[in-house]
C-alpha atoms as a PDB file:
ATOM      1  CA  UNK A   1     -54.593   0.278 -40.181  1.00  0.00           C
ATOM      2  CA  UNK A   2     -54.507   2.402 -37.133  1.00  0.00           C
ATOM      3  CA  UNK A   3     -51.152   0.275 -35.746  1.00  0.00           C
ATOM      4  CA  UNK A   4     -49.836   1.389 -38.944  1.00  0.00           C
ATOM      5  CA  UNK A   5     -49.839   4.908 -38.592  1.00  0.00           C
ATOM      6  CA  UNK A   6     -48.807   5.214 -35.211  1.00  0.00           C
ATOM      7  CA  UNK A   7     -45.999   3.390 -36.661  1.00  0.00           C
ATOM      8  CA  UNK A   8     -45.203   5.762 -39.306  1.00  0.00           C
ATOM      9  CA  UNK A   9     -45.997   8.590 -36.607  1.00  0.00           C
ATOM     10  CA  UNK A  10     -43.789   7.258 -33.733  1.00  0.00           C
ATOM     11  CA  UNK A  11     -40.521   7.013 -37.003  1.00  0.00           C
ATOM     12  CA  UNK A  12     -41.472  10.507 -37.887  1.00  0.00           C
ATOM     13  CA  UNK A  13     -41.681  11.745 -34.276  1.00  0.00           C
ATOM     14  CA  UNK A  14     -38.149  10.426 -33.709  1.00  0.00           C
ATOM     15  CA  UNK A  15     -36.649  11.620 -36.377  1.00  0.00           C
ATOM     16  CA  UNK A  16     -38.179  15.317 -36.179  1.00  0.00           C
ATOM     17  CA  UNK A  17     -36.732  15.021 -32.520  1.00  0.00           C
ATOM     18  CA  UNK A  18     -33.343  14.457 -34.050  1.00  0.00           C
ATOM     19  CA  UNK A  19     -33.751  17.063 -37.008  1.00  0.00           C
ATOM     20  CA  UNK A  20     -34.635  20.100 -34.344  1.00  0.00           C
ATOM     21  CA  UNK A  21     -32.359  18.459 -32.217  1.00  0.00           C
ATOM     22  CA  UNK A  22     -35.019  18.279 -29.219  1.00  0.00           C
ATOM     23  CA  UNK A  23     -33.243  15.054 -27.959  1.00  0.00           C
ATOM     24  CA  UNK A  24     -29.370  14.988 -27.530  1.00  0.00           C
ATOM     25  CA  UNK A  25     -27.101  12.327 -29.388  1.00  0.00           C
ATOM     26  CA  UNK A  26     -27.358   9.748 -27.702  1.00  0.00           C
ATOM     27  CA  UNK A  27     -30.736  10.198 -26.457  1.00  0.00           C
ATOM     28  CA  UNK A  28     -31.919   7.072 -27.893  1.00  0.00           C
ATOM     29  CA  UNK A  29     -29.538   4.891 -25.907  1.00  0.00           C
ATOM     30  CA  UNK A  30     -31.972   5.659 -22.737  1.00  0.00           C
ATOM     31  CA  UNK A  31     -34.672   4.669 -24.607  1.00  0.00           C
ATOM     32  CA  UNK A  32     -33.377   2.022 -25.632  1.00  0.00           C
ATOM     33  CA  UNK A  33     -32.501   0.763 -21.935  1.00  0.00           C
ATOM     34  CA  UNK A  34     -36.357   1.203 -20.865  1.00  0.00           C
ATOM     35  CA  UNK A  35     -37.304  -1.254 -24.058  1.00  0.00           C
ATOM     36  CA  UNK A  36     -34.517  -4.037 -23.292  1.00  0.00           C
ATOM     37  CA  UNK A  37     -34.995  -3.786 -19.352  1.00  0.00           C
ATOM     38  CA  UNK A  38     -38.855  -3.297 -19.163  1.00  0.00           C
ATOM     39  CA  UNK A  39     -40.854  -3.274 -22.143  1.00  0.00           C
ATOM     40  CA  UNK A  40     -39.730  -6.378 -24.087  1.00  0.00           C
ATOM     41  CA  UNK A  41     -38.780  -8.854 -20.802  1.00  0.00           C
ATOM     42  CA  UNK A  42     -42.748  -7.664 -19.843  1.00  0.00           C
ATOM     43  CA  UNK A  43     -43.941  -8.830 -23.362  1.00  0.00           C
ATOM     44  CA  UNK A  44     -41.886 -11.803 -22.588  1.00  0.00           C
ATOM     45  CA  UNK A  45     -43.586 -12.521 -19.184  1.00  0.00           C
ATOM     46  CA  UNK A  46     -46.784 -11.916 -20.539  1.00  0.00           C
ATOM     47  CA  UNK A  47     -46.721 -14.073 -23.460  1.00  0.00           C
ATOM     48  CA  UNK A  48     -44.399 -16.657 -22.910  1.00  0.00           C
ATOM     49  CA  UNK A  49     -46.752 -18.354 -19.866  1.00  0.00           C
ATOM     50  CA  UNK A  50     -49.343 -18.476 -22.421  1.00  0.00           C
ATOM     51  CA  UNK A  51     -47.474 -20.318 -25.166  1.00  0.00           C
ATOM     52  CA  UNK A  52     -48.806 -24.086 -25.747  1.00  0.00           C
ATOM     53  CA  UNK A  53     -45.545 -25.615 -26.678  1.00  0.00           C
ATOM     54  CA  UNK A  54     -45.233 -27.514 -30.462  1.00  0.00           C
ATOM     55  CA  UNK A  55     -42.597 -29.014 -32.168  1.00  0.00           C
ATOM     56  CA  UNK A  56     -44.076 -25.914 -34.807  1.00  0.00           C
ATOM     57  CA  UNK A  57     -41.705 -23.981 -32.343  1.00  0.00           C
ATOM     58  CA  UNK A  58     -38.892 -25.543 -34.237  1.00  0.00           C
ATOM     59  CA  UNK A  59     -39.575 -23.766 -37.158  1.00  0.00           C
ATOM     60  CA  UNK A  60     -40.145 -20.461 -35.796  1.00  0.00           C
ATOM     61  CA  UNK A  61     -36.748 -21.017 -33.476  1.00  0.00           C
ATOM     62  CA  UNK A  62     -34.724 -22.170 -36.672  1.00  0.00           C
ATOM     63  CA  UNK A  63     -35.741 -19.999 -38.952  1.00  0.00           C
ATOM     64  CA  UNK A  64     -33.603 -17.151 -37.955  1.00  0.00           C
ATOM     65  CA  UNK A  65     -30.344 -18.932 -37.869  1.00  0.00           C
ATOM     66  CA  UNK A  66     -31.784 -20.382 -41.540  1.00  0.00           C
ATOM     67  CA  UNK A  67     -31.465 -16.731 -42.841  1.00  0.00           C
ATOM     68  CA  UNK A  68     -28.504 -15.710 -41.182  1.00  0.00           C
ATOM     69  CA  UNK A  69     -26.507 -18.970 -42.772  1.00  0.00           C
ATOM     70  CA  UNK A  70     -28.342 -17.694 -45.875  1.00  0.00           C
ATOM     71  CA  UNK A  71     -26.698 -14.492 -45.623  1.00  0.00           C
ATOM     72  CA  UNK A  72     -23.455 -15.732 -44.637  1.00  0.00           C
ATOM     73  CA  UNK A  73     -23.316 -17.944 -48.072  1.00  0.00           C
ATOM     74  CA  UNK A  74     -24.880 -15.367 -50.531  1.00  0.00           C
ATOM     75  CA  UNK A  75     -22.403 -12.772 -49.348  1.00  0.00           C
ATOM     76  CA  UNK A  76     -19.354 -14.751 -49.965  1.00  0.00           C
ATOM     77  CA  UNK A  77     -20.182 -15.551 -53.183  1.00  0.00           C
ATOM     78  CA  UNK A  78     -21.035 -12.286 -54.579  1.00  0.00           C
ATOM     79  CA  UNK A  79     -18.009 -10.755 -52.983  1.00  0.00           C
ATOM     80  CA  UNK A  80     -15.412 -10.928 -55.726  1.00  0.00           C
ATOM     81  CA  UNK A  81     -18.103  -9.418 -58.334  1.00  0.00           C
ATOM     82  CA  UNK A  82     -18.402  -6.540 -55.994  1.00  0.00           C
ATOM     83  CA  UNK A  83     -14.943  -6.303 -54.695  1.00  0.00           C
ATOM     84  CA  UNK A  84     -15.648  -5.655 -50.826  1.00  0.00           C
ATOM     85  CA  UNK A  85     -13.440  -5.677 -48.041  1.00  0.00           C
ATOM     86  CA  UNK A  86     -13.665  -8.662 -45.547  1.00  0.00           C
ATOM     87  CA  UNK A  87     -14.131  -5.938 -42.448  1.00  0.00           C
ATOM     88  CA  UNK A  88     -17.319  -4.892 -45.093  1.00  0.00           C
ATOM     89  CA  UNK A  89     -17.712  -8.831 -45.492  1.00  0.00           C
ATOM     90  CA  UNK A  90     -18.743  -9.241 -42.476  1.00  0.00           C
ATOM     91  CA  UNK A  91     -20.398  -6.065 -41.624  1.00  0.00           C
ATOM     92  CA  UNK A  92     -22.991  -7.024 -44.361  1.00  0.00           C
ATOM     93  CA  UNK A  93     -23.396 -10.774 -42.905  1.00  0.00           C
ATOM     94  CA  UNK A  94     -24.301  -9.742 -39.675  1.00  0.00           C
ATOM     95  CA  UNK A  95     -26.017  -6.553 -40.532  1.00  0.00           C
ATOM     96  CA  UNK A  96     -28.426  -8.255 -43.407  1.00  0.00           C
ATOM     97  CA  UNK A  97     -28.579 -11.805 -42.199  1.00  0.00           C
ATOM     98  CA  UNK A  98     -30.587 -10.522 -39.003  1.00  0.00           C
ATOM     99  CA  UNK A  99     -34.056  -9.607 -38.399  1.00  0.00           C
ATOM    100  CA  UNK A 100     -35.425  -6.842 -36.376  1.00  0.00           C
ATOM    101  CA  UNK A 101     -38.101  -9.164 -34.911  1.00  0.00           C
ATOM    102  CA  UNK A 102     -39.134  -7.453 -32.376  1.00  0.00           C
ATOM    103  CA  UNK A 103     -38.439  -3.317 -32.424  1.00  0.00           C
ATOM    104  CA  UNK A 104     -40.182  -3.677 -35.865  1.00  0.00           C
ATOM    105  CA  UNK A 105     -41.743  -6.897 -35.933  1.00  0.00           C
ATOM    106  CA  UNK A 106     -43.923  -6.341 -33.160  1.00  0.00           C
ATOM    107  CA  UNK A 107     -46.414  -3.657 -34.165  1.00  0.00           C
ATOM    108  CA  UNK A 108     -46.067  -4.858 -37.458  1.00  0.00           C
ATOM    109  CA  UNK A 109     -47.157  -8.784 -35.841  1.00  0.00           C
ATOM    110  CA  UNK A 110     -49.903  -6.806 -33.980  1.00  0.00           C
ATOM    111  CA  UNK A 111     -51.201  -4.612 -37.029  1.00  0.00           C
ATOM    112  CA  UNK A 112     -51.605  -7.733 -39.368  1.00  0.00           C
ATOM    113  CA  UNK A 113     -51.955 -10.542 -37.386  1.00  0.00           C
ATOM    114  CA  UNK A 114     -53.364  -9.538 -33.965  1.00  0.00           C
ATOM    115  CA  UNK A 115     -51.715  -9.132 -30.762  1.00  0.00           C
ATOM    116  CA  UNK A 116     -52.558 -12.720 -29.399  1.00  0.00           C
ATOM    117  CA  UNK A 117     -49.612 -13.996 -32.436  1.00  0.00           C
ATOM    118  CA  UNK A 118     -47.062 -12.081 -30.179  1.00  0.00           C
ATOM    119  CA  UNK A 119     -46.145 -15.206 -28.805  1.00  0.00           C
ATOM    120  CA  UNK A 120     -44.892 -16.426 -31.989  1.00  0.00           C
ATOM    121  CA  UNK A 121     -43.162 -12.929 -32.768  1.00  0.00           C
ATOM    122  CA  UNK A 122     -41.539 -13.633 -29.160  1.00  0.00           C
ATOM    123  CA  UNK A 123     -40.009 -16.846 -29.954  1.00  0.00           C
ATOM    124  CA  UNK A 124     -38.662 -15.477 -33.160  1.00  0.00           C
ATOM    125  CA  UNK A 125     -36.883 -12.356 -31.242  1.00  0.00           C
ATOM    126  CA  UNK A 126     -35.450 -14.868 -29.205  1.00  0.00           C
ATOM    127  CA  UNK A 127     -34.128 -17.015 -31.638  1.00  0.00           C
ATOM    128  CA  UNK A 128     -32.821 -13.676 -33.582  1.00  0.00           C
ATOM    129  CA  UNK A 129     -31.183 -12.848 -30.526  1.00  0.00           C
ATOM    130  CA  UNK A 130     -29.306 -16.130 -30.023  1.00  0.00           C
ATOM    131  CA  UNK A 131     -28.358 -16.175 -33.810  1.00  0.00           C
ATOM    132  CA  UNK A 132     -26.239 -12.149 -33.126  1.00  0.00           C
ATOM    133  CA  UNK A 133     -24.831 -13.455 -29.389  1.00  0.00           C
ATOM    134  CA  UNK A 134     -23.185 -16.760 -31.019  1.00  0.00           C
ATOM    135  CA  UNK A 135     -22.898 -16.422 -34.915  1.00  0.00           C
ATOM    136  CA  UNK A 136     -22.902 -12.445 -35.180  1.00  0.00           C
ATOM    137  CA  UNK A 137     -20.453 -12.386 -32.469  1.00  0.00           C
ATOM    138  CA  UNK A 138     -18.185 -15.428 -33.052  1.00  0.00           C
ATOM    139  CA  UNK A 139     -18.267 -13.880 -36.551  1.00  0.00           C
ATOM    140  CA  UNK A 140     -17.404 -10.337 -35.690  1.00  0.00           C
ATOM    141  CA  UNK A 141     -14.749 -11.438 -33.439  1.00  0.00           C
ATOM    142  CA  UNK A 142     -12.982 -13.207 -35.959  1.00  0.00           C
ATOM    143  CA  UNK A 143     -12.601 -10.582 -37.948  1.00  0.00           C
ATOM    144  CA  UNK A 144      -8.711  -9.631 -38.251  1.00  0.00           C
ATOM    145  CA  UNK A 145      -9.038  -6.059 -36.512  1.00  0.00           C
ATOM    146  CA  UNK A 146      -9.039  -7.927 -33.020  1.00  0.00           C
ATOM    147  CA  UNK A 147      -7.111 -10.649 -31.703  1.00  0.00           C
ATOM    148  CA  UNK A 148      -9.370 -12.507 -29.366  1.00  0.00           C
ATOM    149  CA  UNK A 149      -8.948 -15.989 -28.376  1.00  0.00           C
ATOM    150  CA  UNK A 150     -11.298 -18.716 -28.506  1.00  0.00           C
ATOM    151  CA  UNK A 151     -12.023 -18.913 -24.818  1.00  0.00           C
ATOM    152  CA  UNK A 152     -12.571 -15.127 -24.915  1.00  0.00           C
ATOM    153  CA  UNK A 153     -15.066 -15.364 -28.306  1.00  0.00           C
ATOM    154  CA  UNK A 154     -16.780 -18.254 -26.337  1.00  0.00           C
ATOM    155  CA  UNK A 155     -17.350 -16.274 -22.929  1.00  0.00           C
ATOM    156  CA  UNK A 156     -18.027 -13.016 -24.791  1.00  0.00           C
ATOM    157  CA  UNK A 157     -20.664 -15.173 -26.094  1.00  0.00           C
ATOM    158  CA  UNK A 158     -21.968 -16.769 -23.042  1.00  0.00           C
ATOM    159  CA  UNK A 159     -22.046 -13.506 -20.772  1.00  0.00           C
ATOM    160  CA  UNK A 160     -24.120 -11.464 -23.428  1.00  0.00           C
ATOM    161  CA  UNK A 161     -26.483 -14.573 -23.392  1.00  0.00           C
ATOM    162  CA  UNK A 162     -27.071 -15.079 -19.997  1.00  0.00           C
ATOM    163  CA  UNK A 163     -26.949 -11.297 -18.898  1.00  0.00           C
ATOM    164  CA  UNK A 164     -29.620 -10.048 -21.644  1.00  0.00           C
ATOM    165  CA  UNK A 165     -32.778  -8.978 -19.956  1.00  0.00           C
ATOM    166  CA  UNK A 166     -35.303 -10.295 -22.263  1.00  0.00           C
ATOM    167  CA  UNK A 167     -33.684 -14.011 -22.270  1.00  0.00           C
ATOM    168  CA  UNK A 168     -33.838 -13.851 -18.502  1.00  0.00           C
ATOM    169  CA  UNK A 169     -37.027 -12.824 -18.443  1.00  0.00           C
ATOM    170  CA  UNK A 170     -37.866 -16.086 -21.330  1.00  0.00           C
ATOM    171  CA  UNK A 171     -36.386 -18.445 -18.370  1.00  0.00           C
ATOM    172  CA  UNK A 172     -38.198 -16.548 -15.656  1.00  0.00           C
ATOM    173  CA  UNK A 173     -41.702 -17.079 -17.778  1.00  0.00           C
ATOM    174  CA  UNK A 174     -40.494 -20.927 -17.932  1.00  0.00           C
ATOM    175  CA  UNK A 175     -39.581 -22.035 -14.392  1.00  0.00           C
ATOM    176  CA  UNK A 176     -43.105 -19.619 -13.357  1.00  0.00           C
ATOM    177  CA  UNK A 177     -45.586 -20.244 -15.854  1.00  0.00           C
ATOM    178  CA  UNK A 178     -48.322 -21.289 -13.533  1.00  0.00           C
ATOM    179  CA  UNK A 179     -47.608 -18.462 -10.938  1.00  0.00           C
ATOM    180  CA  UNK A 180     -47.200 -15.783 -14.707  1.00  0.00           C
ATOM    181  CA  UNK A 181     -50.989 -16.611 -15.792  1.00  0.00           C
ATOM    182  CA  UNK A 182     -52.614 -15.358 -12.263  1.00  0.00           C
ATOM    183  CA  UNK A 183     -55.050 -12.431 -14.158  1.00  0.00           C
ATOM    184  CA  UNK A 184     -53.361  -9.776 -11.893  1.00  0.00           C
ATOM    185  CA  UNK A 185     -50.020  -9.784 -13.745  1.00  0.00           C
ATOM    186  CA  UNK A 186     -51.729 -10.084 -16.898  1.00  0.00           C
ATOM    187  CA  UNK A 187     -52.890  -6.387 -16.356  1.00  0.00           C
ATOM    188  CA  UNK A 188     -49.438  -5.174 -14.423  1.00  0.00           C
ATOM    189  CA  UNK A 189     -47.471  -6.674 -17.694  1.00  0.00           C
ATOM    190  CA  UNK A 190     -49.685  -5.583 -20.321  1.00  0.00           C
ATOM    191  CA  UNK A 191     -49.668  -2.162 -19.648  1.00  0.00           C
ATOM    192  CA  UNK A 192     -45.557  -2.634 -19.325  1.00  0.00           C
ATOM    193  CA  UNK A 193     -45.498  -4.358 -22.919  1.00  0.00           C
ATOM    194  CA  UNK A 194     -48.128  -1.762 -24.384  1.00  0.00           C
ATOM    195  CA  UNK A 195     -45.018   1.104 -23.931  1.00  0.00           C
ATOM    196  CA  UNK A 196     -42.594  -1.246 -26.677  1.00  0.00           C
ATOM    197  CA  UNK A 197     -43.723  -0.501 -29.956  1.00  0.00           C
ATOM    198  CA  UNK A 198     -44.429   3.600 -29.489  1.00  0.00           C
ATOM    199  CA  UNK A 199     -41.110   3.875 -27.644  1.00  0.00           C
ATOM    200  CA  UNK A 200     -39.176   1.230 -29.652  1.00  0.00           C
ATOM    201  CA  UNK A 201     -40.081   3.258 -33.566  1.00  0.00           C
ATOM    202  CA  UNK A 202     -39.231   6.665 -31.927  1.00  0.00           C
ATOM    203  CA  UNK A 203     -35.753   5.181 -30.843  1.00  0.00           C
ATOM    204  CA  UNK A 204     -35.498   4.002 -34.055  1.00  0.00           C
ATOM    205  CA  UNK A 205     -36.844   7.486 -35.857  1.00  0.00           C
ATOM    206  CA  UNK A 206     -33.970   9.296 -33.299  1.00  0.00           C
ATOM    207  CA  UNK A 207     -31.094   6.966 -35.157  1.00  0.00           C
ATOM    208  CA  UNK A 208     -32.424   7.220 -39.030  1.00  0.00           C
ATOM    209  CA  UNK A 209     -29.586   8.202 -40.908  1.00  0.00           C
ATOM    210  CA  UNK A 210     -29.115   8.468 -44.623  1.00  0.00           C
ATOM    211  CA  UNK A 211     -25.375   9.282 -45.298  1.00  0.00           C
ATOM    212  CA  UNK A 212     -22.882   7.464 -47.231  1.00  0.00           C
ATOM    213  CA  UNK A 213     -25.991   6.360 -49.694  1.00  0.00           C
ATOM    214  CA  UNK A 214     -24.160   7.507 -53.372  1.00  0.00           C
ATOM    215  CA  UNK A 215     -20.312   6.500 -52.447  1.00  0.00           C
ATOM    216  CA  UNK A 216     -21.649   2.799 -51.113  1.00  0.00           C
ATOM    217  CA  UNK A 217     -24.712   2.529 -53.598  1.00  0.00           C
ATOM    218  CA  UNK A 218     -23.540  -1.175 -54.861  1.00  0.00           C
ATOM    219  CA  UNK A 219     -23.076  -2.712 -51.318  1.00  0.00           C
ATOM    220  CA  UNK A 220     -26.066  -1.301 -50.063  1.00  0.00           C
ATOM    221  CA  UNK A 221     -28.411  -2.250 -52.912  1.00  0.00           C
ATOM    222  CA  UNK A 222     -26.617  -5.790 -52.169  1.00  0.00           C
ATOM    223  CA  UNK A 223     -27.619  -5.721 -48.598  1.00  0.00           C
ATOM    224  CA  UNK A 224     -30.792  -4.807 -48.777  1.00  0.00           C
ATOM    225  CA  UNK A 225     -31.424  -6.601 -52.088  1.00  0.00           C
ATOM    226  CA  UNK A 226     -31.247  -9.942 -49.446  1.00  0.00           C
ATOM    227  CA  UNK A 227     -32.875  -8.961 -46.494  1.00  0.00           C
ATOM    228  CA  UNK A 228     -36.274  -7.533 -47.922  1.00  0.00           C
ATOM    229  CA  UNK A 229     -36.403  -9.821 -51.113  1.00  0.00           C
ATOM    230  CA  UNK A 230     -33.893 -12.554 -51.062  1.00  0.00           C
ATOM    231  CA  UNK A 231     -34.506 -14.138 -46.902  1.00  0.00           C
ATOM    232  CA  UNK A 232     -38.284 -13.849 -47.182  1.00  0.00           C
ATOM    233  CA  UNK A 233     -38.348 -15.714 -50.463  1.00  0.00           C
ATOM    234  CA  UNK A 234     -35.951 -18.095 -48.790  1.00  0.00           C
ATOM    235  CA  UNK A 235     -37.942 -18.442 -45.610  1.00  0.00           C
ATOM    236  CA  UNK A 236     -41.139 -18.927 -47.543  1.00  0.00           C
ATOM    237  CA  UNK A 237     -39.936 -21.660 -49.800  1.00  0.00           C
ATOM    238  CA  UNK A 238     -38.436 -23.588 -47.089  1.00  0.00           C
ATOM    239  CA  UNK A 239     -42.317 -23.528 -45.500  1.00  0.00           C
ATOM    240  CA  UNK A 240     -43.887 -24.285 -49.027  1.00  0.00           C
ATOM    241  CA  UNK A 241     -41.328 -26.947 -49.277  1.00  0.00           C
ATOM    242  CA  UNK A 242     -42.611 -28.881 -46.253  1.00  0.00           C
ATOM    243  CA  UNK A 243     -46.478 -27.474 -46.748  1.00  0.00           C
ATOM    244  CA  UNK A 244     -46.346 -25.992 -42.966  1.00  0.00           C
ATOM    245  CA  UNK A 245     -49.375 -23.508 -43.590  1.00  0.00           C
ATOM    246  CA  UNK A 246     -51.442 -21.584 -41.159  1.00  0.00           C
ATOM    247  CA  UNK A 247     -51.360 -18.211 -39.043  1.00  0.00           C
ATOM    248  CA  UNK A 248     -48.435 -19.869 -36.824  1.00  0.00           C
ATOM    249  CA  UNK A 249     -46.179 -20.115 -40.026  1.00  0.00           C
ATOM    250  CA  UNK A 250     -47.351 -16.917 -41.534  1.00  0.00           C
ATOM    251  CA  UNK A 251     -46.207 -14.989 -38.618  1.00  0.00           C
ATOM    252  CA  UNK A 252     -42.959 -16.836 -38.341  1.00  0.00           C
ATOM    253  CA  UNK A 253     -41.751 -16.478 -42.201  1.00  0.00           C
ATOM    254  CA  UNK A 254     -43.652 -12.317 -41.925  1.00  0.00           C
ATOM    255  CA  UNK A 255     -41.085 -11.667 -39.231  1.00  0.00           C
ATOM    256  CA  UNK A 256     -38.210 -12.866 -41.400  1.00  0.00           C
ATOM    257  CA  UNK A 257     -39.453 -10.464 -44.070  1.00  0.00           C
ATOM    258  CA  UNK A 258     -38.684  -7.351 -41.547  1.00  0.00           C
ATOM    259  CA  UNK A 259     -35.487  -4.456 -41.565  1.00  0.00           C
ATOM    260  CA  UNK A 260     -32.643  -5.122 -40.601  1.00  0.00           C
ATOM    261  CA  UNK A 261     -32.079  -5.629 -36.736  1.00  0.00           C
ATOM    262  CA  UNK A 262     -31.093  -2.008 -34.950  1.00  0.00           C
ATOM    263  CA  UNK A 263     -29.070  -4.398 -31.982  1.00  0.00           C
ATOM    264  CA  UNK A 264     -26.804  -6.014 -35.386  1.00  0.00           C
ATOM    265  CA  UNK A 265     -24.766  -2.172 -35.292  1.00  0.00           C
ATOM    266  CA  UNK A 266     -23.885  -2.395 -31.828  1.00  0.00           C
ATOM    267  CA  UNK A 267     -21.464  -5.807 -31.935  1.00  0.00           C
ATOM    268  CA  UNK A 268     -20.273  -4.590 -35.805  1.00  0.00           C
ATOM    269  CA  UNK A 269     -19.466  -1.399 -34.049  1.00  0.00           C
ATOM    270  CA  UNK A 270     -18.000  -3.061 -30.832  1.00  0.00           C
ATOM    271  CA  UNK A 271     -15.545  -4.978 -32.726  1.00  0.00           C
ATOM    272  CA  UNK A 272     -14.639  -2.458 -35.260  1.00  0.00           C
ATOM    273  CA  UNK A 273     -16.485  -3.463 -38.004  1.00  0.00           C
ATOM    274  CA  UNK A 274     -17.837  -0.840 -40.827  1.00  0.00           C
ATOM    275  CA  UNK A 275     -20.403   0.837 -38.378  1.00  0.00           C
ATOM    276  CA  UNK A 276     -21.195   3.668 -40.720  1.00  0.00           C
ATOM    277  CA  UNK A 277     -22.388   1.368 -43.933  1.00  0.00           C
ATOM    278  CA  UNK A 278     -24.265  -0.795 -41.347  1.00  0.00           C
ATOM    279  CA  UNK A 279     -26.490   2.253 -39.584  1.00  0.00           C
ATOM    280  CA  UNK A 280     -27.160   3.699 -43.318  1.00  0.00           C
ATOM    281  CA  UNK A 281     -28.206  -0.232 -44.427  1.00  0.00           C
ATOM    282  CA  UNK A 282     -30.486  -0.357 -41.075  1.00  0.00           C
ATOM    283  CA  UNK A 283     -32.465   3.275 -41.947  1.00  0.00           C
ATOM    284  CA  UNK A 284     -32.881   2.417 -45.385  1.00  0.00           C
ATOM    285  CA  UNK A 285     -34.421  -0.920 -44.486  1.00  0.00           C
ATOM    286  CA  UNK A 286     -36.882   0.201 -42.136  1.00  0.00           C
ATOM    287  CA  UNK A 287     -37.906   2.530 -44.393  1.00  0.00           C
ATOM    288  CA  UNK A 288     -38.206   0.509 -47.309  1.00  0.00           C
ATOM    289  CA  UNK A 289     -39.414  -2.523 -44.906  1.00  0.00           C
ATOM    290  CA  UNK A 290     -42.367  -0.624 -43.621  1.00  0.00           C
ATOM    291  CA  UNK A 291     -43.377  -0.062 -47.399  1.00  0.00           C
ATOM    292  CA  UNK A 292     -42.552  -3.807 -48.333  1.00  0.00           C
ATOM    293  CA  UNK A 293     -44.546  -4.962 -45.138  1.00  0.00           C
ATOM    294  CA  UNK A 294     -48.376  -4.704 -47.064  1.00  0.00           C
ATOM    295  CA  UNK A 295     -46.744  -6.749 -50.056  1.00  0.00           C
ATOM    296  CA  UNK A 296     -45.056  -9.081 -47.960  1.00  0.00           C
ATOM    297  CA  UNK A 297     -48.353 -10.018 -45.746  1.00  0.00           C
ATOM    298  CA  UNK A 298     -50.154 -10.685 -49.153  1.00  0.00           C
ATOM    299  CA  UNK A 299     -47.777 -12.841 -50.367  1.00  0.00           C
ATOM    300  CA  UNK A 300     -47.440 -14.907 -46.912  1.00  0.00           C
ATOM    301  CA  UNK A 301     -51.006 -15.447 -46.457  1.00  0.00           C
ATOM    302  CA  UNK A 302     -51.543 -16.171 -49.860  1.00  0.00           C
ATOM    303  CA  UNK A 303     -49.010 -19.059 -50.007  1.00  0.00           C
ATOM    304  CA  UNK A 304     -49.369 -20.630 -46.458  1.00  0.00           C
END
């Protein structure tokens, strides 16, 4: 209960920051940078050596790119009842068939489930990441406001891959994993990972914006409509469907149940995509997220 609040404390902090404007516009982006280049490749390092490797992985790995499909297919078909653009076709594939696994997930993995389930909850950020860098992207840079070949799509692809900090940090933990679990770096990265959640929900309170709420009301309610409701209950009945119960698959379908992913705005706004609708989508979901999360755990652990 006490994860919770600081949760609700570090979004409030944020936001006030923004309100009083104590932090300037782009304030966030530095905070940010200290989250991707430290505090998630340490929760990485720390975890990742730890991790006694299933085929259960499978699940937790596939699951994101499950939901994204998802996404991808329930948006298509509901687009001529609703009428939307394909620039806002896309914006609401990428922005609602994506997780924020880790930003979000994390404290929320932590205040339910325990910090030693991190691992898990590291596997699925992953996974979530892969799912933006290949789909998201491929997706977004098909859209007809740029003109990018196929050999540029593909090594777009494969330099935001191999250059993202966390991912290095994944291959790092794999190729060290013996020299990782000495207790010494156990301490050194802990205290690195401990800085994510705090820092990551005030980042996240600094971007909460609300605008464009009445004009957009249908889209939205169709955006968020699938990623708080619509994914969980997919990824749930996909793990009722094969019986796969325990902690490992309650923390795997939980983190499919979270906001929408904060990193989904930068590659719709990159490729000029509708970057307004997508940042209004990602504040209402955290918000409403958060609330969801106590429903969402109940459900999950009464099912698996």
């Amino acid at each position: 209960m006490v994860n919770f609040f600081i949760i609700i404390a570090c979004l409030l902090i944020g936001y006030l920051f923004r309100f009083f404007r104590l932090a300037g516009k782009d304030s966030y982006k530095i905070v940010n940078n200290w989250v991707i280049y430290v505090g998630l490749p340490s929760i990485a390092l720390l975890y990742i050596p730890k991790i006694d490797w299933t085929l259960a992985y499978l699940f937790t790995g596939l699951l994101p790119f499950f939901v994204f499909g998802l996404s991808y297919v329930f948006f298509r078909l509901i687009q001529p009842m609703l009428g939307f653009s394909s620039r806002t076709l896309t914006t609401l594939i990428i922005v609602s068939g994506l997780s924020n696994t880790s930003f979000v997930g994390f404290p929320l993995i932590i205040s339910f489930f325990g910090a030693e389930q991190l691992k898990v909850g590291v596997v699925s950020d992953q996974a979530t990441f892969f799912a933006l860098s290949s789909f998201g992207v491929l997706l977004a840079a098909g859209s007809k406001r740029n003109g990018l070949r196929a050999r540029q799509k593909l090594g777009l692809v494969g330099r935001r891959i191999l250059t993202f900090p966390p991912f290095i940090a994944v291959v790092l933990a794999l190729c060290f994993q013996d020299f990782l679990r000495i207790a010494y770096f156990d301490d050194f990265f802990s205290s690195l990972a401990a800085t994510v959640s705090p820092l990551a929900l005030f980042s996240i309170g600094l971007q909460l914006h609300f605008h464009h709420i009445k004009k957009e009301m249908k889209v939205i309610s169709a955006s968020l409509f699938y990623k708080l409701l619509l994914a969980p209950v997919g990824a749930l009945l996909f793990a009722v469907f094969f019986d796969w119960k325990g902690v490992f698959f309650q923390v795997s379908v939980f983190e499919m149940a979270m906001p929408s992913l904060v990193a989904s705005s930068m590659v719709i706004q990159n490729f000029g995509l509708n970057a307004k609708l997508a940042n209004t989508i990602i504040g209402l979901s955290i918000l409403l997220g958060l609330a969801l999360a106590f429903l969402w755990h109940s459900v999950i652990i009464t099912l698996l």
